[in-house]
N, C-alpha and C. Protein backbone atom coordinates (compact mmCIF):
# COMPACT_ATOMS: atom_id res chain seq x y z
N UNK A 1 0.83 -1.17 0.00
CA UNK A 1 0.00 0.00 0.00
C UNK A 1 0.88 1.24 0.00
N UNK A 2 0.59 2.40 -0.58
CA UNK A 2 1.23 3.57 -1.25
C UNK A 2 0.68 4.38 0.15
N UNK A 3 1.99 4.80 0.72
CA UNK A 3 1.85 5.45 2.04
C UNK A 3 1.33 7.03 1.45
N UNK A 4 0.83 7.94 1.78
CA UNK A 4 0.29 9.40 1.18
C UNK A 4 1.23 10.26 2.31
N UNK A 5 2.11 11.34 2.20
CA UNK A 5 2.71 11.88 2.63
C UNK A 5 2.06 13.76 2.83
N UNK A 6 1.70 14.09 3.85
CA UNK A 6 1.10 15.35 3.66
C UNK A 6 2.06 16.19 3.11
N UNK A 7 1.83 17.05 2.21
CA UNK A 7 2.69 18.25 1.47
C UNK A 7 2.63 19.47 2.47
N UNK A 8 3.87 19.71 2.65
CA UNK A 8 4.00 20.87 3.68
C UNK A 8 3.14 22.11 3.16
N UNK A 9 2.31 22.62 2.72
CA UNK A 9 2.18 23.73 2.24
C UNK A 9 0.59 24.26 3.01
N UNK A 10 1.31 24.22 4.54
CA UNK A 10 -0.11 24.78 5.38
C UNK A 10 -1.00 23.74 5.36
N UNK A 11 -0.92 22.76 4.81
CA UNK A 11 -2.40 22.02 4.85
C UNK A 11 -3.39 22.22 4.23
N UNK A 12 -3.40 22.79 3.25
CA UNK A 12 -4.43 23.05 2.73
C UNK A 12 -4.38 22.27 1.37
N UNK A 13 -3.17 21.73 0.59
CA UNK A 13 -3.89 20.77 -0.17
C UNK A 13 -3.94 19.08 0.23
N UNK A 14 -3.85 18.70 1.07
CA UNK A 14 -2.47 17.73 1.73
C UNK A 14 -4.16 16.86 1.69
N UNK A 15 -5.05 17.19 1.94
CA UNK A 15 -6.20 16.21 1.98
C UNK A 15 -7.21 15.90 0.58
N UNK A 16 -6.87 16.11 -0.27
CA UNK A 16 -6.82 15.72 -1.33
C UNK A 16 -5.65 14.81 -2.10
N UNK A 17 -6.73 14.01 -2.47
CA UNK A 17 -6.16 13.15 -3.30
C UNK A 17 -4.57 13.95 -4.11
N UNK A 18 -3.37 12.76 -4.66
CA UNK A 18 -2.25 13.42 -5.30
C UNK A 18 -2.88 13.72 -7.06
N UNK A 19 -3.99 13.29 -7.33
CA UNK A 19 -3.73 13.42 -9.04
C UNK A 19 -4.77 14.46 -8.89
N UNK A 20 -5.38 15.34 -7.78
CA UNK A 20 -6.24 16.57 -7.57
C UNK A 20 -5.42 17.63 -7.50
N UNK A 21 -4.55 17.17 -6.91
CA UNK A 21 -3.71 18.60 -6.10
C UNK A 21 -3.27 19.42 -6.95
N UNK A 22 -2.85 19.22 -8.43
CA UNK A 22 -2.62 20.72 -9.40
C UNK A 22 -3.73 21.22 -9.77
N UNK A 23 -4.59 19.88 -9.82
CA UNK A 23 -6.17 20.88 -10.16
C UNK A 23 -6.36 21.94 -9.16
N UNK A 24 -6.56 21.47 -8.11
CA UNK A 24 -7.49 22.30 -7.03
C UNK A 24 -6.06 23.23 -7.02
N UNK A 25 -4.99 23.15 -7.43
CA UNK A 25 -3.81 24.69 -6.81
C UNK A 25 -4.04 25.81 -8.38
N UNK A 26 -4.64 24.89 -9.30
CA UNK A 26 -4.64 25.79 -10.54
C UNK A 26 -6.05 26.64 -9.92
N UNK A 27 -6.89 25.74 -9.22
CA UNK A 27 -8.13 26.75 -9.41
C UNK A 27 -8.26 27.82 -8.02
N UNK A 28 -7.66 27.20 -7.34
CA UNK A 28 -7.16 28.46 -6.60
C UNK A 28 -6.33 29.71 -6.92
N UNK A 29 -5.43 29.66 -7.68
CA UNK A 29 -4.79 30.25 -8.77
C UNK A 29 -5.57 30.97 -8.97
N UNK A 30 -6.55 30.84 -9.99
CA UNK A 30 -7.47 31.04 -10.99
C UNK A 30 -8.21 32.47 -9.89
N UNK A 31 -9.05 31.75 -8.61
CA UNK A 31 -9.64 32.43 -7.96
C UNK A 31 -9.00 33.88 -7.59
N UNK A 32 -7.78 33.55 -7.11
CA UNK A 32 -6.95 34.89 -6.89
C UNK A 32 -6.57 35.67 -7.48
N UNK A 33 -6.04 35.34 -9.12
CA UNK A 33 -6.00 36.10 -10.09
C UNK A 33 -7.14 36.54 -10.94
N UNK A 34 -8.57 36.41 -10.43
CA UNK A 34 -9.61 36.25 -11.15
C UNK A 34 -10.20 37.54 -11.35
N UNK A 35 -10.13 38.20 -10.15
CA UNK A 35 -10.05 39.39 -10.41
C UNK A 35 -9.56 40.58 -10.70
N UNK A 36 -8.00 40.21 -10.64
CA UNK A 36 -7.19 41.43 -11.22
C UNK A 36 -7.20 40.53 -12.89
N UNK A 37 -7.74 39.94 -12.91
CA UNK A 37 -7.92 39.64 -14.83
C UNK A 37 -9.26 40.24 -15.09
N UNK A 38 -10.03 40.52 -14.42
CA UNK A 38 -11.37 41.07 -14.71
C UNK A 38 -11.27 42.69 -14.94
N UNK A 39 -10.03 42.97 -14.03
CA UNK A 39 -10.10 44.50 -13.88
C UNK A 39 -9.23 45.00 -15.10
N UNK A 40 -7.93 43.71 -15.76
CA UNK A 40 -7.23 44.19 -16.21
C UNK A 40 -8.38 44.22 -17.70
N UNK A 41 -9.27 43.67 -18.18
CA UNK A 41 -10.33 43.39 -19.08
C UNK A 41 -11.33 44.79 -18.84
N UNK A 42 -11.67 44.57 -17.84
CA UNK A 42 -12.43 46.37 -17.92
C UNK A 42 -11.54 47.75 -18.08
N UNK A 43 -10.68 47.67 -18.20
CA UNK A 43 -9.17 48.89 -18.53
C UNK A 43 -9.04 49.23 -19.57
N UNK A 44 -8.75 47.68 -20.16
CA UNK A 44 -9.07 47.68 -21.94
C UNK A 44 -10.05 48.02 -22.56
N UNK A 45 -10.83 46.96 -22.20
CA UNK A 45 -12.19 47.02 -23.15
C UNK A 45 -13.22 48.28 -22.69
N UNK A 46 -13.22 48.40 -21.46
CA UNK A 46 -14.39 49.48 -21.06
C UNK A 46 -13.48 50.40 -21.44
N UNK A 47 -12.32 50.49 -20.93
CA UNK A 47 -11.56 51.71 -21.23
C UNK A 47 -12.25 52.54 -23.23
N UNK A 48 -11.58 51.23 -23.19
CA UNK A 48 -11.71 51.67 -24.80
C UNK A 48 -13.35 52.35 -25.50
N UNK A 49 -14.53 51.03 -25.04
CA UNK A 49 -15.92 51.47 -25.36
C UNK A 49 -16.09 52.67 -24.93
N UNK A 50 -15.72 53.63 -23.36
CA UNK A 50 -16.04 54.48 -22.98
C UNK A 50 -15.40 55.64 -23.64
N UNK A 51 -14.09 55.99 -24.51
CA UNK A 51 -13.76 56.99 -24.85
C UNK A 51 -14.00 56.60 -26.37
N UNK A 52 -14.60 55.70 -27.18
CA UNK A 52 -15.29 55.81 -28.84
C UNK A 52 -16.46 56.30 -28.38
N UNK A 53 -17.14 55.74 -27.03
CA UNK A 53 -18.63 56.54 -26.93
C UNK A 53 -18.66 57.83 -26.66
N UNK A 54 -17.14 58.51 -26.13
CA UNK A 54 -17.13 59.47 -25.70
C UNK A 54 -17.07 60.51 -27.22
N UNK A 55 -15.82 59.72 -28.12
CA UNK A 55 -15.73 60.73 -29.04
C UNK A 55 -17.11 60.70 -29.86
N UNK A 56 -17.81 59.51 -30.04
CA UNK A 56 -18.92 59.81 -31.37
C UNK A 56 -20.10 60.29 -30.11
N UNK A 57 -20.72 60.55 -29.12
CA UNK A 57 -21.26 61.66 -28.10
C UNK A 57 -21.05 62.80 -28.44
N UNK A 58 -19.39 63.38 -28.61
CA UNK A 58 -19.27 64.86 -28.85
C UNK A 58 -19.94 65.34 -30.31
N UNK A 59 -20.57 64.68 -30.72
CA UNK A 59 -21.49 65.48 -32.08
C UNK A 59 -22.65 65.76 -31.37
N UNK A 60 -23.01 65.48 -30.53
CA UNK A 60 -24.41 66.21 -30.18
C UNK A 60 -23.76 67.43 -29.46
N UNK A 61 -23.00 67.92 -29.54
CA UNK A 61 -22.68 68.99 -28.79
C UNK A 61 -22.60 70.19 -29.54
N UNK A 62 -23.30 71.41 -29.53
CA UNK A 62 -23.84 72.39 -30.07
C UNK A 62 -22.47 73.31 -31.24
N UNK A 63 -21.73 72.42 -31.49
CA UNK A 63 -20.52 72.82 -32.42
C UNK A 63 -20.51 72.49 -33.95
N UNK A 64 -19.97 72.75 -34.26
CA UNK A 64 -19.38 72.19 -35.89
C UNK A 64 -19.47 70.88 -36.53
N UNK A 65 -19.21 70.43 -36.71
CA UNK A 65 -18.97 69.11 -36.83
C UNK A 65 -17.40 68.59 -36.78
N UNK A 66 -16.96 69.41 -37.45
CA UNK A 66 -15.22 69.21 -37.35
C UNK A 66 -14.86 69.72 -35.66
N UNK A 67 -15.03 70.80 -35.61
CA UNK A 67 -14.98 71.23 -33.78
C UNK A 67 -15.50 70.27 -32.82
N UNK A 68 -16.65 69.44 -33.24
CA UNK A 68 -17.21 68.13 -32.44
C UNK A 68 -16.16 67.33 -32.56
N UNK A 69 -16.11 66.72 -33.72
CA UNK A 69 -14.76 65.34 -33.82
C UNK A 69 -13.57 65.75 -33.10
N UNK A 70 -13.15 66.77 -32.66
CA UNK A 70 -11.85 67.51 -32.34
C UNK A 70 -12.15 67.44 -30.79
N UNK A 71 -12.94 67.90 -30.19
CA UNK A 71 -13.37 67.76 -29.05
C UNK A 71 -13.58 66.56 -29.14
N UNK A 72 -14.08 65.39 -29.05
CA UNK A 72 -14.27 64.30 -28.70
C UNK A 72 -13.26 63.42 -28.88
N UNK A 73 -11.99 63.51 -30.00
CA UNK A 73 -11.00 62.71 -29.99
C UNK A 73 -10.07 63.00 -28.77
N UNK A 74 -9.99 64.57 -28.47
CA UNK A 74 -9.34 64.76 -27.02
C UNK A 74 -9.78 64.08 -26.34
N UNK A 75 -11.00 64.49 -26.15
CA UNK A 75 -12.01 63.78 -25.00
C UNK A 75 -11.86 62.55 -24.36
N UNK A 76 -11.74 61.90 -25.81
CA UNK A 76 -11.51 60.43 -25.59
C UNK A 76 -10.66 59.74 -24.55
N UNK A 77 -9.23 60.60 -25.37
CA UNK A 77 -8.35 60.26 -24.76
C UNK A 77 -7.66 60.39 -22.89
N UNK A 78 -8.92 61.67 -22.60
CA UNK A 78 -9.25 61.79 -21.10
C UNK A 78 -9.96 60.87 -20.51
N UNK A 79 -11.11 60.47 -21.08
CA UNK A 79 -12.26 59.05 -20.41
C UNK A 79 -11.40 57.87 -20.71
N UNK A 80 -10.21 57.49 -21.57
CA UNK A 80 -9.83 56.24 -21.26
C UNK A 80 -8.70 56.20 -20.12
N UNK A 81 -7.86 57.39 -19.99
CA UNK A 81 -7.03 57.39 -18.55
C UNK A 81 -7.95 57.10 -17.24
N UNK A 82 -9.20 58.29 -17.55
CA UNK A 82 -10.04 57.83 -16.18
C UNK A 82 -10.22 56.53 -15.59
N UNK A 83 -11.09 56.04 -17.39
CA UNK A 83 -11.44 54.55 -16.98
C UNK A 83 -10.59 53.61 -16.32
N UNK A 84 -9.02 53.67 -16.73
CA UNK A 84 -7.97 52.93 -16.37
C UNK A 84 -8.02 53.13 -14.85
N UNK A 85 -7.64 54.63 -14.55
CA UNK A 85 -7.30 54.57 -13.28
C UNK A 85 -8.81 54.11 -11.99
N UNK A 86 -10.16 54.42 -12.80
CA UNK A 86 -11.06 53.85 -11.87
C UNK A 86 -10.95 52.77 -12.22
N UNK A 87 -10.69 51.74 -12.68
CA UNK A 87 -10.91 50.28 -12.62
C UNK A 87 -10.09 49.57 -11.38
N UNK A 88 -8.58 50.29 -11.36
CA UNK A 88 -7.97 49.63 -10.12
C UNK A 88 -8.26 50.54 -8.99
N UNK A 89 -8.78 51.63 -8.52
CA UNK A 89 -9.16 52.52 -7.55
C UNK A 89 -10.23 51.95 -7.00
N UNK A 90 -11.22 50.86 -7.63
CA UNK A 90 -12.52 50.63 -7.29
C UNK A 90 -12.31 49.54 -6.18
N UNK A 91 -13.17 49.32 -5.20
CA UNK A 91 -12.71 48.43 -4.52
C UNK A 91 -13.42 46.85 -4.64
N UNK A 92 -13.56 46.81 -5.77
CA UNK A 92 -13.62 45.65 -5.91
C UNK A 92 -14.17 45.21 -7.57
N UNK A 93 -13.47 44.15 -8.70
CA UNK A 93 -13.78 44.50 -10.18
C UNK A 93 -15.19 44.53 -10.24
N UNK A 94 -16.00 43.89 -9.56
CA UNK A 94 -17.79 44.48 -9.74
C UNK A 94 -17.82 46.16 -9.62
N UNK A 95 -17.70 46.53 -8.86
CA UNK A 95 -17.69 47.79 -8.73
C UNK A 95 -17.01 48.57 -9.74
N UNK A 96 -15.84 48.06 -9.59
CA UNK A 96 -15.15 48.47 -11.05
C UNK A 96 -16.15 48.50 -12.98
N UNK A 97 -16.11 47.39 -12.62
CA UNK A 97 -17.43 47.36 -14.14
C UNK A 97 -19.29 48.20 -14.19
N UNK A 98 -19.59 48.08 -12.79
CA UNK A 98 -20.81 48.80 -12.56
C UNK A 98 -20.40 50.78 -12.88
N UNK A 99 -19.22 50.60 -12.40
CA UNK A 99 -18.60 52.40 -12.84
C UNK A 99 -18.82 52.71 -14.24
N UNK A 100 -17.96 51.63 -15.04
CA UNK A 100 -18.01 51.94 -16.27
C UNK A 100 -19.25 51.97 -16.74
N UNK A 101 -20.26 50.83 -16.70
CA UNK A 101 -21.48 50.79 -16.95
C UNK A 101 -22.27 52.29 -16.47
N UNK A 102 -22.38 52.62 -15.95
CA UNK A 102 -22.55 53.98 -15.14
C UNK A 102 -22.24 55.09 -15.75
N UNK A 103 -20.94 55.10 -16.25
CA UNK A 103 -20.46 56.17 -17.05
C UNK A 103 -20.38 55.82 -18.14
N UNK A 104 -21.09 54.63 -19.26
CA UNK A 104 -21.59 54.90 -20.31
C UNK A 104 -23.33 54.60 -20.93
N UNK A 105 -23.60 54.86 -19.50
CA UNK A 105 -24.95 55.28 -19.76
C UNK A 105 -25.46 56.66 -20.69
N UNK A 106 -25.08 57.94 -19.68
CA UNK A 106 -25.10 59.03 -20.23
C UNK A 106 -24.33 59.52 -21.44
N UNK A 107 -23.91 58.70 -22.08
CA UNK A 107 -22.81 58.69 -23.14
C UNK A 107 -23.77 57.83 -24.28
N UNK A 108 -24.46 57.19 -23.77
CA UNK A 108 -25.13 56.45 -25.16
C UNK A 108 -26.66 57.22 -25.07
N UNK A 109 -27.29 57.90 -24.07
CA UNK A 109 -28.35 58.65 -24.15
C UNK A 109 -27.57 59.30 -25.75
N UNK A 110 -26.67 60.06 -25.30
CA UNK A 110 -26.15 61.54 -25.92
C UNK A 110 -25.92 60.99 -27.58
N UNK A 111 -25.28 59.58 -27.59
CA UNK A 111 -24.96 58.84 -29.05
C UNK A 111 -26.61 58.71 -29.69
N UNK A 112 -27.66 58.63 -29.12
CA UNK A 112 -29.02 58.66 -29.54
C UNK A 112 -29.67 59.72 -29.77
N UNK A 113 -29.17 61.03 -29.10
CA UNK A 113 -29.64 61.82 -29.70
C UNK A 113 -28.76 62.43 -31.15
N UNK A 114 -27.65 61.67 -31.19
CA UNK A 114 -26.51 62.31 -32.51
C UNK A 114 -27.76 61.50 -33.32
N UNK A 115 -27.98 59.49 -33.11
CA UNK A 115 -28.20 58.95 -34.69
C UNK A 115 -29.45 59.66 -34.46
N UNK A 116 -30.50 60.19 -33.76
CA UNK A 116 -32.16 60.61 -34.23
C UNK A 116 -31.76 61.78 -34.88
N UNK A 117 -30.93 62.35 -34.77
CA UNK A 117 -30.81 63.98 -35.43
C UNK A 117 -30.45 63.62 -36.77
N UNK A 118 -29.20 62.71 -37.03
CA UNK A 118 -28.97 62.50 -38.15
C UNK A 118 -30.07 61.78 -39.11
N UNK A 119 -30.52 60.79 -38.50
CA UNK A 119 -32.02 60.29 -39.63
C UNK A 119 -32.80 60.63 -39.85
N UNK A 120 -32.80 61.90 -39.56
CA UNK A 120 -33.97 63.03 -39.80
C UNK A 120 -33.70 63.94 -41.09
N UNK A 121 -35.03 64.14 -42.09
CA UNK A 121 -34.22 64.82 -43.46
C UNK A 121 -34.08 66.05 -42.73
């Protein structure tokens, strides 16, 4: 009989079976990094959705059209630093993603009033 030797590592995988133990250390893994992969995903991606919603938004704004695109490509580039830095400021990546969600609410009102204006003769 195959004696089972506890693995020093606190005890915490040592009662599981040996052909479990990378599973259950990968998914612990997984758990801990789960959320700074969530946050690093809302940085990017929200980052990103929130300053294209930001620049195509700045046409409803009582300017030019070239003076709109000009303002909103700046713009942009201010709402995606934000987004970055609120994603890890938030205290926790739900919170983190409910922000963004939050702050592109009023950003897609504003993108609805650009397409109704435009489909109008």
């Amino acid at each position: 009989m195959i004696q089972l030797e506890p693995i020093n590592d606190g005890g915490s995988l040592s009662h599981h079976p040996p052909m479990l133990r990378p599973i259950v250390s990968v998914r612990r893994s997984v758990a801990k990094r789960g959320p700074l992969v969530s946050r690093i995903i809302a940085a990017l991606v929200g980052g990103y959705v929130l300053a294209a919603l930001t620049s195509m938004a700045a046409l409803a704004l009582p300017f030019s059209t070239v003076e709109a695109v000009l303002v909103g490509t700046q713009a942009s580039f201010l709402v995606y630093a934000l987004a970055a830095i609120w994603v890890f400021a938030a205290r926790s990546a739900r919170l983190a993603w409910l922000g963004l969600l939050i702050g592109a609410v009023p950003l897609m009102l504003a993108l609805g009033v650009v397409w109704a204006g435009r489909s109008s003769p």
